[in-house]
Protein backbone atom coordinates (compact mmCIF):
# COMPACT_ATOMS: atom_id res chain seq x y z
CA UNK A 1 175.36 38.21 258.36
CA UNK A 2 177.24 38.83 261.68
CA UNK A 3 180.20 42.06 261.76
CA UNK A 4 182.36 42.88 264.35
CA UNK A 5 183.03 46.67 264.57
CA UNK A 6 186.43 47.30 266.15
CA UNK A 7 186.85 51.19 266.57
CA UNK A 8 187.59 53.08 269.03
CA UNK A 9 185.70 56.27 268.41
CA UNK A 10 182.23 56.42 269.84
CA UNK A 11 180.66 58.49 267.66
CA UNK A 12 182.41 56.72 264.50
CA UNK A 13 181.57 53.02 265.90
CA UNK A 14 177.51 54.02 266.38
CA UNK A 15 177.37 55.64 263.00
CA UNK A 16 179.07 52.21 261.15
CA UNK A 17 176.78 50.00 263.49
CA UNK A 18 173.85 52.01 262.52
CA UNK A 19 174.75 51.89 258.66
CA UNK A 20 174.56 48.41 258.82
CA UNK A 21 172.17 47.30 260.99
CA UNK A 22 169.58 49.44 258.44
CA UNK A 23 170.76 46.73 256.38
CA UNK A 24 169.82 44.22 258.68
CA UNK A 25 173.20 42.77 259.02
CA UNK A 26 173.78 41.80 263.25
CA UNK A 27 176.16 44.01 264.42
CA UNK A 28 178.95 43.64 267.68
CA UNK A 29 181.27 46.40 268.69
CA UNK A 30 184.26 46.52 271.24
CA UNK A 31 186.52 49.91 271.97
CA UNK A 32 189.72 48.83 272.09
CA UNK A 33 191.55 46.10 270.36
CA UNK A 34 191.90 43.73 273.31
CA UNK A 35 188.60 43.46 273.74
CA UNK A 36 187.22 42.84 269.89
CA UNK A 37 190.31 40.69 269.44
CA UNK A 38 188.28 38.45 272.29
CA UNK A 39 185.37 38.60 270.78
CA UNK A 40 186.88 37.77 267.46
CA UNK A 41 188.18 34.76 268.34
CA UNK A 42 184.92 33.59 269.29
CA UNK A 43 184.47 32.66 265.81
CA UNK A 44 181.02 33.95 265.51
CA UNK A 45 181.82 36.89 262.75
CA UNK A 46 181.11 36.49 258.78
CA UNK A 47 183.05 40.00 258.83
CA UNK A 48 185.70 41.93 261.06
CA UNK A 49 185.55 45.90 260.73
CA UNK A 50 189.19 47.02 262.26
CA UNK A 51 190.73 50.23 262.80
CA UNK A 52 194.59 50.46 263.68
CA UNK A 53 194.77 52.97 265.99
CA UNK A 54 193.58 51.79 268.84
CA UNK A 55 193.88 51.68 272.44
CA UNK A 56 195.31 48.79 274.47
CA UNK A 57 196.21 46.78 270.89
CA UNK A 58 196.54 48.16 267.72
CA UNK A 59 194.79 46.99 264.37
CA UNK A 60 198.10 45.51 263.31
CA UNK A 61 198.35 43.46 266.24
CA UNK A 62 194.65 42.78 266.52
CA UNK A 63 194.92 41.51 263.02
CA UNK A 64 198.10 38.89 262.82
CA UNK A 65 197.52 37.75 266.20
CA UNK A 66 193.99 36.37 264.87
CA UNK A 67 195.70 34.68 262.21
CA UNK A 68 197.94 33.20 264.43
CA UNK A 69 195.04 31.64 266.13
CA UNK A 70 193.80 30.34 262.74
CA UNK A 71 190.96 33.05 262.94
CA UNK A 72 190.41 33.26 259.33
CA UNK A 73 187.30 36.05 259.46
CA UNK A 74 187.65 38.30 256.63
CA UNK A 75 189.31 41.43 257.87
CA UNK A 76 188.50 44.74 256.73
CA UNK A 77 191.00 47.49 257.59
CA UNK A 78 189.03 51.06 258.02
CA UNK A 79 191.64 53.47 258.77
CA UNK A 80 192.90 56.91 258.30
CA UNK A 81 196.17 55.66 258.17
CA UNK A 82 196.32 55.79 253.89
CA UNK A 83 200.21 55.65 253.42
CA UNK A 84 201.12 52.91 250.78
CA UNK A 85 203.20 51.35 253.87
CA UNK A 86 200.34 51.55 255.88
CA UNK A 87 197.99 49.61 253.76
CA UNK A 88 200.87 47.28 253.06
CA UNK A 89 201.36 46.46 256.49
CA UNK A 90 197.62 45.64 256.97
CA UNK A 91 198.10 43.53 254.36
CA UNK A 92 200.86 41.35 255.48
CA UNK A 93 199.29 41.27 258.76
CA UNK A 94 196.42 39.16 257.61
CA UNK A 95 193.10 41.66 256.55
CA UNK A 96 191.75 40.97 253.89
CA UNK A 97 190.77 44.58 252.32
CA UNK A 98 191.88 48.17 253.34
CA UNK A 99 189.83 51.20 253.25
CA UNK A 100 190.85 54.95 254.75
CA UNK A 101 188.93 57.17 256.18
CA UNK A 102 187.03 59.22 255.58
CA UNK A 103 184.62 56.60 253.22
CA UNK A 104 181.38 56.29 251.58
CA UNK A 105 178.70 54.32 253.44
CA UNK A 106 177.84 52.44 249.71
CA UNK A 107 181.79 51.61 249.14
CA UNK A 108 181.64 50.03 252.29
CA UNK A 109 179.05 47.88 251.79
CA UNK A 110 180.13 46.65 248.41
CA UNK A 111 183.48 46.05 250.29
C-alpha cells in the first residue's frame, strides 16, 4: 500500500512516516499543501494523510480541489482542529475520515 503524508510539522510527518513504514506500507511526504496536492494528483496513493493547517494551501482546499480533479484517493483528515464544524467541513470537502490530534498510532492504522 502507497500513503501520502501531508503535514507540515517535521517532527510530526517523520514520526507518522516511521509508524507506517514499520508496517511496510510505502510512504511519500510533502510540507505544505501545494506541494502534496501535486503529488496527489499523480494518482499513485491507495491513501492520503492530510492535515488542515497548512502552509501555502490548507487541508480544506487541498482536499475539494482533488475532488474537483476527480482524485478520488481516500482522504484521511488528521487534525487538531476537533470542533464539530471543523470535522464537518472536512467532510463536505471530500475526505473520507477525520481524526484529531493528538491520536493513537493503532487507531490510525485501523482507520
Amino acid at each position: 500500500m502507497r500513503v501520502l503524508v501531508i503535514e507540515d510539522e517535521v517532527r510530526l510527518c517523520d514520526a507518522l512516516c516511521q509508524i507506517l513504514k514499520e508496517k511496510k506500507y510505502m510512504v511519500d511526504y510533502a510540507n505544505d499543501g501545494e506541494d502534496g496536492e501535486s503529488l496527489a494528483k499523480s494518482g499513485a496513493y491507495d491513501v492520503i494523510i492530510l492535515d488542515i493547517m497548512l502552509p501555502v494551501k490548507n487541508g480544506f482546499e487541498v482536499a475539494t480541489s482533488l475532488r474537483k480533479n476527480h482524485i478520488d484517493t481516500p482522504i484521511l483528515m488528521l487534525t487538531a482542529r476537533d470542533s464539530v464544524s471543523d470535522k464537518v467541513r472536512g467532510l463536505d470537502c471530500g475526505a473520507d475520515d477525520y481524526m484529531t490530534k493528538p491520536f493513537s498510532p493503532d487507531e490510525l492504522l485501523a482507520r
